[in-house]
PDB file of N, CA and C in Angstrom:
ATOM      1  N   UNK A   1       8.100 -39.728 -52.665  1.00  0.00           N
ATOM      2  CA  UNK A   1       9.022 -38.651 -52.441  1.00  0.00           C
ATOM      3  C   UNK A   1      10.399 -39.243 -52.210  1.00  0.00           C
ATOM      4  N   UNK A   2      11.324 -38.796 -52.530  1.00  0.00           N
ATOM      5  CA  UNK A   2      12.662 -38.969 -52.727  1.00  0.00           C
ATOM      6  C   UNK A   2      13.619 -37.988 -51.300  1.00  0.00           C
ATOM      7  N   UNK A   3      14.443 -39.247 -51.154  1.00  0.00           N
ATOM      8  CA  UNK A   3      15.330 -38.790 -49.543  1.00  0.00           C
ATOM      9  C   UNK A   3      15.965 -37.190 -50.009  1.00  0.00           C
ATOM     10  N   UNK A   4      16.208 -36.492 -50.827  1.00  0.00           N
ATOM     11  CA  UNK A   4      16.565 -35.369 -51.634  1.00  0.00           C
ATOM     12  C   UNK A   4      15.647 -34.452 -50.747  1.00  0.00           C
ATOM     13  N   UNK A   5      14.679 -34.877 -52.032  1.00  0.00           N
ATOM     14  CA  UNK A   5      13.315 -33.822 -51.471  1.00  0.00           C
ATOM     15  C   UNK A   5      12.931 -33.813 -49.461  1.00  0.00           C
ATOM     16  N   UNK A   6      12.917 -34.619 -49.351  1.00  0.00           N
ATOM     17  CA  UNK A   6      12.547 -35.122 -47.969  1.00  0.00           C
ATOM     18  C   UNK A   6      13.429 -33.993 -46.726  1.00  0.00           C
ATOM     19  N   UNK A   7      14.861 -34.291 -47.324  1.00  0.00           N
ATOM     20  CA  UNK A   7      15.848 -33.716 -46.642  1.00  0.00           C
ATOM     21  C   UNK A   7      15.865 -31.807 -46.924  1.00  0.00           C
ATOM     22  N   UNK A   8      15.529 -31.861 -48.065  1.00  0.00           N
ATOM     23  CA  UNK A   8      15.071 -30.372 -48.209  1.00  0.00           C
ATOM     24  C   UNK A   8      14.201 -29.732 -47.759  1.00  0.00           C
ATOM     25  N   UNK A   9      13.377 -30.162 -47.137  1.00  0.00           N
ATOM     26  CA  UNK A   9      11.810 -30.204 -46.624  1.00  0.00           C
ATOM     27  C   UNK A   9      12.623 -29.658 -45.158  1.00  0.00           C
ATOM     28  N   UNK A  10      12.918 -30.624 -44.471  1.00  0.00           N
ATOM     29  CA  UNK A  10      13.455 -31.024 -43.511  1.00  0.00           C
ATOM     30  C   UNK A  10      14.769 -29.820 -43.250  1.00  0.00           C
ATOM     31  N   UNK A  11      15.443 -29.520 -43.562  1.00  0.00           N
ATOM     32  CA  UNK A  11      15.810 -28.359 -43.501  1.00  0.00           C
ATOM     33  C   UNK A  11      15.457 -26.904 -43.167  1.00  0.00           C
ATOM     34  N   UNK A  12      14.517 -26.699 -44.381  1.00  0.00           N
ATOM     35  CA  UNK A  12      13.773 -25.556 -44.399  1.00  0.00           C
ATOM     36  C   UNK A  12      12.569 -25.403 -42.891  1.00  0.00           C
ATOM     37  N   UNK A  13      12.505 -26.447 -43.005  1.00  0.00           N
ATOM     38  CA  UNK A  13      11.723 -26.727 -41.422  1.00  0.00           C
ATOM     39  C   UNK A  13      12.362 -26.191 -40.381  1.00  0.00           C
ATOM     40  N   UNK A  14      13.847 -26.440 -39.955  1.00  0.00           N
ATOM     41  CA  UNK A  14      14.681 -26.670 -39.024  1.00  0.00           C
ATOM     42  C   UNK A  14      15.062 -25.245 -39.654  1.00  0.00           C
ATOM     43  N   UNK A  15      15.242 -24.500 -40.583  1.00  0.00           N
ATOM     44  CA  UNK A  15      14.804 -22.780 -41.070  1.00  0.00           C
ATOM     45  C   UNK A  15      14.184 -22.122 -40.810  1.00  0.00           C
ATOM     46  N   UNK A  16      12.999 -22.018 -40.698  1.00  0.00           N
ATOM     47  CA  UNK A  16      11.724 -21.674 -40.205  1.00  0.00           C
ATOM     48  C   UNK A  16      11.641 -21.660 -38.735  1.00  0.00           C
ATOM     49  N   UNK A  17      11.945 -22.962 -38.153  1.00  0.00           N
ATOM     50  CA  UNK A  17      12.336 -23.013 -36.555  1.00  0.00           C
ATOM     51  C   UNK A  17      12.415 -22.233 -35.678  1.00  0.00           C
ATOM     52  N   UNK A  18      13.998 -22.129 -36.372  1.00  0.00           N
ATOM     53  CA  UNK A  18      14.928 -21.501 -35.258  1.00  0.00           C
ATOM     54  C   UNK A  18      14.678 -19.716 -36.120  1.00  0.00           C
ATOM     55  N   UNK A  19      13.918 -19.523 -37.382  1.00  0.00           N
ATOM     56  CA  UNK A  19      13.682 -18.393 -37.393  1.00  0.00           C
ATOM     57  C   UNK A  19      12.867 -17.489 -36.270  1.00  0.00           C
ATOM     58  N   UNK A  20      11.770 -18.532 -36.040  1.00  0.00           N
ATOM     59  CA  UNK A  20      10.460 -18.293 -35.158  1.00  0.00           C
ATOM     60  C   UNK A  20      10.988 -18.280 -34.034  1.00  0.00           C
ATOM     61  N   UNK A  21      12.213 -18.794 -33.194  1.00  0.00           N
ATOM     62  CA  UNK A  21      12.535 -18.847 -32.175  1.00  0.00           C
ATOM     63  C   UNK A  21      13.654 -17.542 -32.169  1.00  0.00           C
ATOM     64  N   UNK A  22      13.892 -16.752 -32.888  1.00  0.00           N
ATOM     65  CA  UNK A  22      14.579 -16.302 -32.956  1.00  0.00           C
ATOM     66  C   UNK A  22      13.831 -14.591 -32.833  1.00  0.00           C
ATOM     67  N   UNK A  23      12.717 -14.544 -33.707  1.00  0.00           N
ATOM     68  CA  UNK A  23      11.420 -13.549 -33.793  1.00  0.00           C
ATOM     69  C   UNK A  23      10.737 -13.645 -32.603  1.00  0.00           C
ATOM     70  N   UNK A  24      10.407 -15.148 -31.680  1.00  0.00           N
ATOM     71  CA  UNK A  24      10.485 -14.802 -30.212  1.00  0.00           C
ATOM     72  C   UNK A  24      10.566 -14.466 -29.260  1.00  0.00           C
ATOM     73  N   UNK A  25      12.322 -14.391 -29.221  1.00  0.00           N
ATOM     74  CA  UNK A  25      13.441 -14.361 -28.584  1.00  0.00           C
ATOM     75  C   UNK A  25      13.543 -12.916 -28.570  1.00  0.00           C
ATOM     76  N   UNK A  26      13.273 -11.827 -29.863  1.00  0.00           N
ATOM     77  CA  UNK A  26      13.588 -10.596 -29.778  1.00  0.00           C
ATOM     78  C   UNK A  26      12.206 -10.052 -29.415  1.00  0.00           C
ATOM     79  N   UNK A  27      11.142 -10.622 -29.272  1.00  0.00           N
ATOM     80  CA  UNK A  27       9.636 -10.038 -28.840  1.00  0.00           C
ATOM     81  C   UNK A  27       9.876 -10.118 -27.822  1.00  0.00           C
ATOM     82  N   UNK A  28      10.834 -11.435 -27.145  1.00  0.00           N
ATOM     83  CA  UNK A  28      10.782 -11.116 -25.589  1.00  0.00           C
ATOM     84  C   UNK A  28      11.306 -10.285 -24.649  1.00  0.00           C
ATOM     85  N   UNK A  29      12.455  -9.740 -25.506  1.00  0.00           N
ATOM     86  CA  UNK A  29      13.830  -8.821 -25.292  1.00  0.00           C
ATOM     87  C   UNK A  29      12.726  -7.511 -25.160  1.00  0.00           C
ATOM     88  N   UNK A  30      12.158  -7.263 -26.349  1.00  0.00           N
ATOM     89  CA  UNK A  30      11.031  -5.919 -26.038  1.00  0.00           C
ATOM     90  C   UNK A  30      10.153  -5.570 -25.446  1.00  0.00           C
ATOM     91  N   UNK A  31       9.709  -6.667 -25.143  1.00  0.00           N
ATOM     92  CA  UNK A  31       8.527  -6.691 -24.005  1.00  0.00           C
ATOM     93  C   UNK A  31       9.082  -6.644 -22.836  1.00  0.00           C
ATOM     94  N   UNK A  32       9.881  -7.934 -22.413  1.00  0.00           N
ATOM     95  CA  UNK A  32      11.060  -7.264 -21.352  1.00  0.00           C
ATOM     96  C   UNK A  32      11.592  -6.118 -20.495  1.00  0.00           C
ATOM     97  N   UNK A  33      11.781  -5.365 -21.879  1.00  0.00           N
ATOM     98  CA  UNK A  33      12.527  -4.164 -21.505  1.00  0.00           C
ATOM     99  C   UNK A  33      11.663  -3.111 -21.335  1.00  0.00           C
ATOM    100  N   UNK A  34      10.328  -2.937 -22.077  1.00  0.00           N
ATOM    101  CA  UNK A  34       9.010  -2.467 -21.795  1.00  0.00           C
ATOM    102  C   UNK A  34       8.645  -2.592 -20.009  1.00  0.00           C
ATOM    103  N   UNK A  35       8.690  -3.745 -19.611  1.00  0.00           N
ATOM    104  CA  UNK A  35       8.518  -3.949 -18.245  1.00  0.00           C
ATOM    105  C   UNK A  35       9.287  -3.661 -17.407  1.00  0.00           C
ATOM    106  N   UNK A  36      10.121  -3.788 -17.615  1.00  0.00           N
ATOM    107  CA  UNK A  36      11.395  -3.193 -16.835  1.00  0.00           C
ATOM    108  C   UNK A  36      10.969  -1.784 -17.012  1.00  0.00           C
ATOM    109  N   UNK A  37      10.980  -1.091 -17.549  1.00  0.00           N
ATOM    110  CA  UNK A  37      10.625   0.288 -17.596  1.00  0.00           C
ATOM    111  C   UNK A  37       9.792   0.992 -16.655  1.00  0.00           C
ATOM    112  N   UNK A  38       8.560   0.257 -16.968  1.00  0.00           N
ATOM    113  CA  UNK A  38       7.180   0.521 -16.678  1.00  0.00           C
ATOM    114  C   UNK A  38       7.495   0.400 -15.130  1.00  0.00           C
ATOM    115  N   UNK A  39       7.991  -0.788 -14.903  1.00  0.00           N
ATOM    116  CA  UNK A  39       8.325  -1.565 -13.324  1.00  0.00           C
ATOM    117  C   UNK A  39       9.260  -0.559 -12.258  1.00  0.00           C
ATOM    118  N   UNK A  40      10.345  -0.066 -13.200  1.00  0.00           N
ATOM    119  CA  UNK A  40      10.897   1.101 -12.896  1.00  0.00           C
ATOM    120  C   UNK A  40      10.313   2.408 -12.110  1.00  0.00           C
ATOM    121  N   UNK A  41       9.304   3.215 -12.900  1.00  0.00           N
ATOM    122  CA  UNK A  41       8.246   3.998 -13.269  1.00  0.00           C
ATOM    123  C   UNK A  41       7.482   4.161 -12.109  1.00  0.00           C
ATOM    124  N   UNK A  42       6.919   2.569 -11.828  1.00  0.00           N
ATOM    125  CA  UNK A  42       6.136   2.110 -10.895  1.00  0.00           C
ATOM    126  C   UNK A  42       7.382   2.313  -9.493  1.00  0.00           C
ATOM    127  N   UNK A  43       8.102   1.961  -9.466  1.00  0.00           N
ATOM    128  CA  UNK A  43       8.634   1.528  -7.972  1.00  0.00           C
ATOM    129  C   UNK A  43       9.271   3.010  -7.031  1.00  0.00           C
ATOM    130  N   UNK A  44       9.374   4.280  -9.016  1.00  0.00           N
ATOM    131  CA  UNK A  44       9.976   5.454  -7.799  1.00  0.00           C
ATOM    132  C   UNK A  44       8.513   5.720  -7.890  1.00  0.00           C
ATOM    133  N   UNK A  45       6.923   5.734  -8.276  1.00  0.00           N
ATOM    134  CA  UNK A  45       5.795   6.230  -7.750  1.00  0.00           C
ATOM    135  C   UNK A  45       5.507   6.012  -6.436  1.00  0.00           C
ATOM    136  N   UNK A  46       5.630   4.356  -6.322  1.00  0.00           N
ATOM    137  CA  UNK A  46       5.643   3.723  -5.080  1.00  0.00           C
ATOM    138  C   UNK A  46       5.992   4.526  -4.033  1.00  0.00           C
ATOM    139  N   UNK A  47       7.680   4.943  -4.156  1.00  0.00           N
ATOM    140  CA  UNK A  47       8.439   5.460  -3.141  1.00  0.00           C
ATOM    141  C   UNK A  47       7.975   6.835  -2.906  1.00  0.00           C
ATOM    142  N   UNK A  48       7.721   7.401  -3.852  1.00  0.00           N
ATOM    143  CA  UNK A  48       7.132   8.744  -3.877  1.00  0.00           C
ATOM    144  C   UNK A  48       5.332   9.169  -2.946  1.00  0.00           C
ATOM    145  N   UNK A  49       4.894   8.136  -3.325  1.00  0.00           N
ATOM    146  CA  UNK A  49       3.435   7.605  -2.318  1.00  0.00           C
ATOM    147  C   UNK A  49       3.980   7.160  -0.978  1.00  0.00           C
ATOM    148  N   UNK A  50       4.853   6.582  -0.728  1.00  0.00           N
ATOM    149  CA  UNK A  50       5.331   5.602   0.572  1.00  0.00           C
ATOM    150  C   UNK A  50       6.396   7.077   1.527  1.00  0.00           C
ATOM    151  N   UNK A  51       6.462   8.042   0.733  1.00  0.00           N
ATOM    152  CA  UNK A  51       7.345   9.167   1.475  1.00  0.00           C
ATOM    153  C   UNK A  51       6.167  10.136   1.912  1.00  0.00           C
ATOM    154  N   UNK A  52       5.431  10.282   1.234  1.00  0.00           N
ATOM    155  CA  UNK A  52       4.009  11.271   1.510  1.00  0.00           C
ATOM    156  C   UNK A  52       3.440  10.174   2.832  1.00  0.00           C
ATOM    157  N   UNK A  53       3.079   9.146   2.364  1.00  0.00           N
ATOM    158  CA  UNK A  53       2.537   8.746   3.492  1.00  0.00           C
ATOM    159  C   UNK A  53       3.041   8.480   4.801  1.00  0.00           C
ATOM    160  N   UNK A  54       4.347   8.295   4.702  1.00  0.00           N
ATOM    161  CA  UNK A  54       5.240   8.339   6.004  1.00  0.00           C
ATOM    162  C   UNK A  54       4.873  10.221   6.508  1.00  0.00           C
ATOM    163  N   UNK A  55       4.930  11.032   6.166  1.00  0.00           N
ATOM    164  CA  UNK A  55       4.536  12.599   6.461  1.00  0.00           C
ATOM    165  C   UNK A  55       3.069  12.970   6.687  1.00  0.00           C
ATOM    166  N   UNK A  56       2.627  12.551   6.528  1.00  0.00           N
ATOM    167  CA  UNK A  56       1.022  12.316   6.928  1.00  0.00           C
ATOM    168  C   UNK A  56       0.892  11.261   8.230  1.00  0.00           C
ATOM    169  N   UNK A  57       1.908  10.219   8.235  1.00  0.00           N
ATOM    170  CA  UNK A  57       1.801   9.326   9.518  1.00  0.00           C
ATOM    171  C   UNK A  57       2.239  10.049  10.712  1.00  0.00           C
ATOM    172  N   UNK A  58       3.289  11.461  10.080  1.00  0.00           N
ATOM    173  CA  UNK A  58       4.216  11.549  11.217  1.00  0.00           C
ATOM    174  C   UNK A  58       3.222  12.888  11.715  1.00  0.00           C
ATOM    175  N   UNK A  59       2.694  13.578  11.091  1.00  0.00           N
ATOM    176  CA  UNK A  59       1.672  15.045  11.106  1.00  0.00           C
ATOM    177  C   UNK A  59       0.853  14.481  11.916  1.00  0.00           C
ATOM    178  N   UNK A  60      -0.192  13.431  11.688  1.00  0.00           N
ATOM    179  CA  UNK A  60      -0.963  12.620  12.710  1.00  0.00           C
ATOM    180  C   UNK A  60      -0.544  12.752  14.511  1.00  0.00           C
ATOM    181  N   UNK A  61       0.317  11.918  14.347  1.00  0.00           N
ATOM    182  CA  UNK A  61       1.015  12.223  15.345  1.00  0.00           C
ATOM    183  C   UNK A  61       1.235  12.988  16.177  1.00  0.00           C
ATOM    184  N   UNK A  62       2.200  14.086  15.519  1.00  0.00           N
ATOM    185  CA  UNK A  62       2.174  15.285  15.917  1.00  0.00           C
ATOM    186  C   UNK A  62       0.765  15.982  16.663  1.00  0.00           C
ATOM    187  N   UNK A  63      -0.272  15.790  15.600  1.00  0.00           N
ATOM    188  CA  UNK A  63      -1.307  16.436  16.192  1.00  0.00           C
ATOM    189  C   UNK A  63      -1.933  15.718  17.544  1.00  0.00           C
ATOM    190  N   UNK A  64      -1.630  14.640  17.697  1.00  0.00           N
ATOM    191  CA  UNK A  64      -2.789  13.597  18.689  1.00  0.00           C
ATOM    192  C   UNK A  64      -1.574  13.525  19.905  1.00  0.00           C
ATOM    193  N   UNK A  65      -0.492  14.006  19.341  1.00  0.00           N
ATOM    194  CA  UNK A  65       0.563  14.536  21.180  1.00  0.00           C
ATOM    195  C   UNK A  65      -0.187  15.787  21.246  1.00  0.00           C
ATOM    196  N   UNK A  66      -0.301  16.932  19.823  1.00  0.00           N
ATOM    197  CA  UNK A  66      -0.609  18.289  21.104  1.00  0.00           C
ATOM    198  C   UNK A  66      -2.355  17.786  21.278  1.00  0.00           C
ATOM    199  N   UNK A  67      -2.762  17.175  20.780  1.00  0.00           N
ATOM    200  CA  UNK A  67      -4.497  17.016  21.553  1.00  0.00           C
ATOM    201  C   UNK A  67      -4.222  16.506  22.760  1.00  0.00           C
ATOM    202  N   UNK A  68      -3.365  15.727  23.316  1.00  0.00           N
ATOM    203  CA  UNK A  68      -3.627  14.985  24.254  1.00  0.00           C
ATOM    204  C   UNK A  68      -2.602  15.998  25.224  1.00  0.00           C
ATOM    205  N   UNK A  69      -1.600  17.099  24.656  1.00  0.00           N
ATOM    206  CA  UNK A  69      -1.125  17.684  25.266  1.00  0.00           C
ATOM    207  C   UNK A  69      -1.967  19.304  25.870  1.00  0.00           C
ATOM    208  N   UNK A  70      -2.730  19.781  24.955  1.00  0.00           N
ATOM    209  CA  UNK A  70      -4.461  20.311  25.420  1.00  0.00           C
ATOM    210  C   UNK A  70      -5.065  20.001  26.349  1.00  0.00           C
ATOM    211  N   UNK A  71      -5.276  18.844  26.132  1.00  0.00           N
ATOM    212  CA  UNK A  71      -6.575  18.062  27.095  1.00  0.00           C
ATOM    213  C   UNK A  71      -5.499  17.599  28.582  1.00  0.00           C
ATOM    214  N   UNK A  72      -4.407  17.659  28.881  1.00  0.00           N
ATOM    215  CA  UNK A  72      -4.219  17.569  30.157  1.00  0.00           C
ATOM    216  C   UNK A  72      -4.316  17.830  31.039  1.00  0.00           C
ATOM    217  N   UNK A  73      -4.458  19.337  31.321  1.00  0.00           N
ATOM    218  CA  UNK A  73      -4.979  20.058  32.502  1.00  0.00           C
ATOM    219  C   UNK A  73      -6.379  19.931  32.832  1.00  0.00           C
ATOM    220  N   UNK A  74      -7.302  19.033  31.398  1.00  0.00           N
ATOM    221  CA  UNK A  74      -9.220  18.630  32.452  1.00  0.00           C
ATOM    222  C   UNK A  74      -8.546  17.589  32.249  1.00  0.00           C
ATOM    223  N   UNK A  75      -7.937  16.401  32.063  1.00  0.00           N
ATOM    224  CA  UNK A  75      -7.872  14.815  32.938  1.00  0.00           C
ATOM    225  C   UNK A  75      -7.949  14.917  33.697  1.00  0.00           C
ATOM    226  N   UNK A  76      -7.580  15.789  34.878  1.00  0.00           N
ATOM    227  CA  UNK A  76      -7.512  15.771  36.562  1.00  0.00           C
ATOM    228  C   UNK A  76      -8.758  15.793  36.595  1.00  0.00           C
ATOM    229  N   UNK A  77      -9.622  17.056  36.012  1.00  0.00           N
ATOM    230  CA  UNK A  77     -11.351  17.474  36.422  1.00  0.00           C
ATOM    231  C   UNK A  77     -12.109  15.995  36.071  1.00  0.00           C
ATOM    232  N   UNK A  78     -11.393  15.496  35.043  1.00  0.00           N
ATOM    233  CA  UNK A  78     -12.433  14.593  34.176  1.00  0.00           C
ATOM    234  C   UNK A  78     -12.359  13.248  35.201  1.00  0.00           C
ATOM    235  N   UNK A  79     -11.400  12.860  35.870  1.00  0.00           N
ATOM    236  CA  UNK A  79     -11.131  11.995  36.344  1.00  0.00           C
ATOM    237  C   UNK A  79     -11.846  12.087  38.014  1.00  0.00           C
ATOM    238  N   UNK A  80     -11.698  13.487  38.384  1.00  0.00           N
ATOM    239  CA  UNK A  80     -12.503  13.857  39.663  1.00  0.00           C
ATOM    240  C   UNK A  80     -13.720  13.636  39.612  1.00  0.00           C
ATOM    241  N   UNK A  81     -14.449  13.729  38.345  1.00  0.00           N
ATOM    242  CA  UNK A  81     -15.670  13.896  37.976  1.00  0.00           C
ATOM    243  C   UNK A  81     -16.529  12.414  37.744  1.00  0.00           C
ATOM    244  N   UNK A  82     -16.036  11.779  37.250  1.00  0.00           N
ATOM    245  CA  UNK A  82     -15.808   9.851  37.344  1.00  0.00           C
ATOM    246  C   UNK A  82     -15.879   9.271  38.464  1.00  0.00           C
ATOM    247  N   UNK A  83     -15.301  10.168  39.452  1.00  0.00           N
ATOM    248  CA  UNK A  83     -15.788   9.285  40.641  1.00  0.00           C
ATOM    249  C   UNK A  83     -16.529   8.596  41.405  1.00  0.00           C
ATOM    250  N   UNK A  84     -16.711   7.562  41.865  1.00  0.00           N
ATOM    251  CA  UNK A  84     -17.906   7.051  42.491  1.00  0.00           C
ATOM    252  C   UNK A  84     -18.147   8.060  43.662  1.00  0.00           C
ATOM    253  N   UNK A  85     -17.608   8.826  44.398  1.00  0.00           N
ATOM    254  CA  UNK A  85     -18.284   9.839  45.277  1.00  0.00           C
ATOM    255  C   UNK A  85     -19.112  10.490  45.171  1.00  0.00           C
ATOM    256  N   UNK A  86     -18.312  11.526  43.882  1.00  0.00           N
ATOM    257  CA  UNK A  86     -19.106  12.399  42.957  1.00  0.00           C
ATOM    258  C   UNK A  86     -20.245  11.808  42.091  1.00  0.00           C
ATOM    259  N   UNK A  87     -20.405  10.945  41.747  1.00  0.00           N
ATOM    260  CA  UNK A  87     -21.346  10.790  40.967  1.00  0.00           C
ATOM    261  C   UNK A  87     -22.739  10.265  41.790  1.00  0.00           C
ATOM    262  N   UNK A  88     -21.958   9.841  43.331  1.00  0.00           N
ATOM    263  CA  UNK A  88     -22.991   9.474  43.985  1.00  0.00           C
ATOM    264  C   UNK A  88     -24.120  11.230  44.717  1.00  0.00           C
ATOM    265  N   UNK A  89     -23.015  11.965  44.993  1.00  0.00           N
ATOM    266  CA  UNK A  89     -23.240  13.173  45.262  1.00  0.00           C
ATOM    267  C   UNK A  89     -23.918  14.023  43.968  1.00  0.00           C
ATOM    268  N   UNK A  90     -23.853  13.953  42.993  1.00  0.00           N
ATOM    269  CA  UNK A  90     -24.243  14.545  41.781  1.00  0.00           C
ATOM    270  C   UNK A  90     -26.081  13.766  42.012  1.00  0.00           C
ATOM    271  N   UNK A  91     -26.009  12.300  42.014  1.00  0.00           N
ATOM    272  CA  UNK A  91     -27.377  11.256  41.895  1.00  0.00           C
ATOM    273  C   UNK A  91     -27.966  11.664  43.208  1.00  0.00           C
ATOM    274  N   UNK A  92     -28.162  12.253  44.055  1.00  0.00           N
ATOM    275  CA  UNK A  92     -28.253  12.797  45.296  1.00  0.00           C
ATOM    276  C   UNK A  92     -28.888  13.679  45.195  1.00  0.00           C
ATOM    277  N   UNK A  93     -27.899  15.291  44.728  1.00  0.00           N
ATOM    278  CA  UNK A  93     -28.555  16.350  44.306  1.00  0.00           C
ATOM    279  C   UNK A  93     -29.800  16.086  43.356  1.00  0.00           C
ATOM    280  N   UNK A  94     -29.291  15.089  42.136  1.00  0.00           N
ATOM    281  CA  UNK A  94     -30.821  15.373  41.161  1.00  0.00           C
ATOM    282  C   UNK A  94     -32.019  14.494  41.762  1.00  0.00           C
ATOM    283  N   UNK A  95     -32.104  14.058  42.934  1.00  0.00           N
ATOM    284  CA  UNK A  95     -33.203  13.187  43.512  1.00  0.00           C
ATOM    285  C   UNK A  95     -33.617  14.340  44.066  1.00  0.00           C
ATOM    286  N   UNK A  96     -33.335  14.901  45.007  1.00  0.00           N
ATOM    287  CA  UNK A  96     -33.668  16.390  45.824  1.00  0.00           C
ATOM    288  C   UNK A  96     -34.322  17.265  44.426  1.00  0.00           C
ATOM    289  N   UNK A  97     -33.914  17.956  43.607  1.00  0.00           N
ATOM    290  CA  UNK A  97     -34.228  18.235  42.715  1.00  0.00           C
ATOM    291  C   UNK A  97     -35.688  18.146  42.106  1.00  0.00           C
ATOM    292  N   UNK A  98     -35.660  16.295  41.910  1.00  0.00           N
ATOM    293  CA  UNK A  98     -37.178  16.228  41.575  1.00  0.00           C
ATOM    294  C   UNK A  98     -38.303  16.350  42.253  1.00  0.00           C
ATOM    295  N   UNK A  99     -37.841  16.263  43.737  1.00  0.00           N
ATOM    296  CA  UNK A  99     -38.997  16.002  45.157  1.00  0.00           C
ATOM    297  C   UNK A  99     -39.528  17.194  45.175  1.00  0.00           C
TER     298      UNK A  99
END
């Protein structure tokens, strides 16, 4: 083969190349921008899930102040009732009981 031919070869190579890098280069641009999209898409769902669930955190809430705002007036009973007095007086009565 002759430096001619060789160099023509060699060219078309270094043609082909930077064609393929070039057909690459714009697959990557599309895919890219595909993701970006999608990523987009994704991040106001995100926010849109992450706002519901902040309103469901805060409803929770809400409800387990008024339960615990309910249940305040028997803490006193419930707490009277716990007592080691009372419970000794309660274990008392049910011994009498069984006799």
């Amino acid at each position: 083969m002759t430096a001619a031919i060789l160099s023509a070869i060699g060219i078309w190579l270094l043609v082909a190349g930077v064609l393929v890098i070039i057909i690459e280069l714009v697959l990557m641009a599309v895919w890219g921008l595909a993701m970006g999209r999608r990523m987009q898409a994704l991040s106001r769902q995100l926010s849109s899930e992450r706002a519901e669930l902040q309103a469901d955190v805060e409803r929770l809430k809400r409800a387990m102040e008024e339960t615990k705002a309910l249940w305040r007036p028997y803490m006193r009973i419930l707490r009277w009732l716990r007592h080691p007095l009372v419970l000794a007086l309660l274990g008392s009565y049910r011994r009498r009981m069984v006799q």
